[in-house]
Protein backbone atom coordinates (compact mmCIF):
# COMPACT_ATOMS: atom_id res chain seq x y z
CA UNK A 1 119.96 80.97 85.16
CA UNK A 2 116.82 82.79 85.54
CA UNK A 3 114.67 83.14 88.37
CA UNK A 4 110.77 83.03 87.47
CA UNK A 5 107.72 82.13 88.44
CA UNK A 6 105.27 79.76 87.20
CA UNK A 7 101.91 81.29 85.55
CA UNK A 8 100.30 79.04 84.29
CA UNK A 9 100.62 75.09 82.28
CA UNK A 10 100.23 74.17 78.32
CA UNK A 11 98.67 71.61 77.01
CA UNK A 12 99.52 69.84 74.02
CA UNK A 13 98.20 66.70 72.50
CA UNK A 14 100.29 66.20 69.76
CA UNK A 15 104.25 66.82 70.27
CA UNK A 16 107.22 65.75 69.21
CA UNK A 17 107.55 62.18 71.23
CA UNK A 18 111.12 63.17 72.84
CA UNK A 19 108.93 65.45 74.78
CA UNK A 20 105.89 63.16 75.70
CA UNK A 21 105.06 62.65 78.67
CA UNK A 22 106.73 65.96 80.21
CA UNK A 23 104.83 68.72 82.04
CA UNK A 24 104.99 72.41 80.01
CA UNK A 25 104.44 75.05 82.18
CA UNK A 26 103.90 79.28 81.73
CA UNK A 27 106.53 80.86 83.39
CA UNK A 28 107.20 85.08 83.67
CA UNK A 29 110.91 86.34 84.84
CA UNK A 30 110.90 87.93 88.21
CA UNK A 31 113.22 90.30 90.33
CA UNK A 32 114.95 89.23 93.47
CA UNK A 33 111.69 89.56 95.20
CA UNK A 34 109.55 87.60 93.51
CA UNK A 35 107.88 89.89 91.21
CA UNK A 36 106.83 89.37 87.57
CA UNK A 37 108.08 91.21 84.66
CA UNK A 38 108.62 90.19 81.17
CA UNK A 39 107.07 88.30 78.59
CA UNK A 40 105.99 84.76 79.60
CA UNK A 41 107.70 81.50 78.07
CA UNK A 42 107.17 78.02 77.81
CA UNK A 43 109.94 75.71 79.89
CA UNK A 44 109.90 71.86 80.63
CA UNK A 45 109.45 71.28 84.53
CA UNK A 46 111.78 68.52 85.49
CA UNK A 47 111.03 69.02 89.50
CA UNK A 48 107.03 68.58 89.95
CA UNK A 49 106.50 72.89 89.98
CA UNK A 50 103.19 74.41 89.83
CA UNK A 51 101.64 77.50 89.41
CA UNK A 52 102.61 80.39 92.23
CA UNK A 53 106.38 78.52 92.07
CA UNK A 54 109.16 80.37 92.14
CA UNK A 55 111.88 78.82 90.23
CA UNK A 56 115.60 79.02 88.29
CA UNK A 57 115.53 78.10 84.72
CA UNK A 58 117.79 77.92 82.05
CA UNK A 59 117.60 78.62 78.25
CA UNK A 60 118.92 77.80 75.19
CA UNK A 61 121.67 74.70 75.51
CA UNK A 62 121.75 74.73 79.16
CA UNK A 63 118.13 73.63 79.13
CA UNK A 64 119.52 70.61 77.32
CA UNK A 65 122.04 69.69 80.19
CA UNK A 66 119.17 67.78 82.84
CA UNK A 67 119.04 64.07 82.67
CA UNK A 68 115.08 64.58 81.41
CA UNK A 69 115.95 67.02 78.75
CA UNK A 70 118.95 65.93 77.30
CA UNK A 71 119.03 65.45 73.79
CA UNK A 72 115.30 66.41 73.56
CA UNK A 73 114.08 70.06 71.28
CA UNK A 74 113.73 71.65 74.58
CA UNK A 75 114.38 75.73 74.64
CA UNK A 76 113.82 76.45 78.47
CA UNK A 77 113.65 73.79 81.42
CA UNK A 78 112.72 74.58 84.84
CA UNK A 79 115.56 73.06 87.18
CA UNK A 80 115.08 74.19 90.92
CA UNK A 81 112.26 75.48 93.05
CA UNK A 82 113.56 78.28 94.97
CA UNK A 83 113.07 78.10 98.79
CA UNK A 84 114.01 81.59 100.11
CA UNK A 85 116.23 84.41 98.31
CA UNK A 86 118.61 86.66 100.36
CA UNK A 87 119.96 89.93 98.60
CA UNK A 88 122.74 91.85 100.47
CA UNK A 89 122.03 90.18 103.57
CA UNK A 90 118.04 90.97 103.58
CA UNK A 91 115.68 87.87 102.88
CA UNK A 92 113.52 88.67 99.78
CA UNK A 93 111.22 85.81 98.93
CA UNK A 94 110.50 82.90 101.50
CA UNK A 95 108.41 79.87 99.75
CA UNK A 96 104.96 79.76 101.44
């Protein structure tokens, strides 16, 4: 898992139909406080994220292993929002 945040959304009209219907959004790997670095990639949200989010992903076949991706051409899926992170007893991100 990855932690990232969301940077922005795709659209696409036309898309394989496994993936209809399913929100893409722009997403950029962070450190454990929150802050960008990286090139950006394209992941499936399965938990209603938005832009500013900070999130855990997963690539490859564990993006395959939700209930909404499985079995669907999917390379990255966003599958948490991240509340607050805590490294080595400090708090490094809080949500809001």
């Amino acid at each position: 898992m990855l932690i990232a945040k969301v940077i922005g959304t795709t659209v696409s009209t036309i898309k394989d139909e496994k993936i209809v219907g399913r929100k893409l959004l722009i997403v950029r790997q962070t450190d454990e406080k929150g802050e960008p670095f990286g090139k950006p990639f394209v992941a499936i949200d399965t938990v209603n994220a938005g832009v500013g989010d900070l999130v855990l992903t997963a690539s490859g076949s564990s993006a395959r292993q939700t209930a909404i991706t499985k079995d669907r051409p999917v390379d990255a899926v966003i599958m948490a929002m991240i509340d607050s992170l805590e490294v080595d007893g400090v708090v490094t991100y809080t949500k809001g």
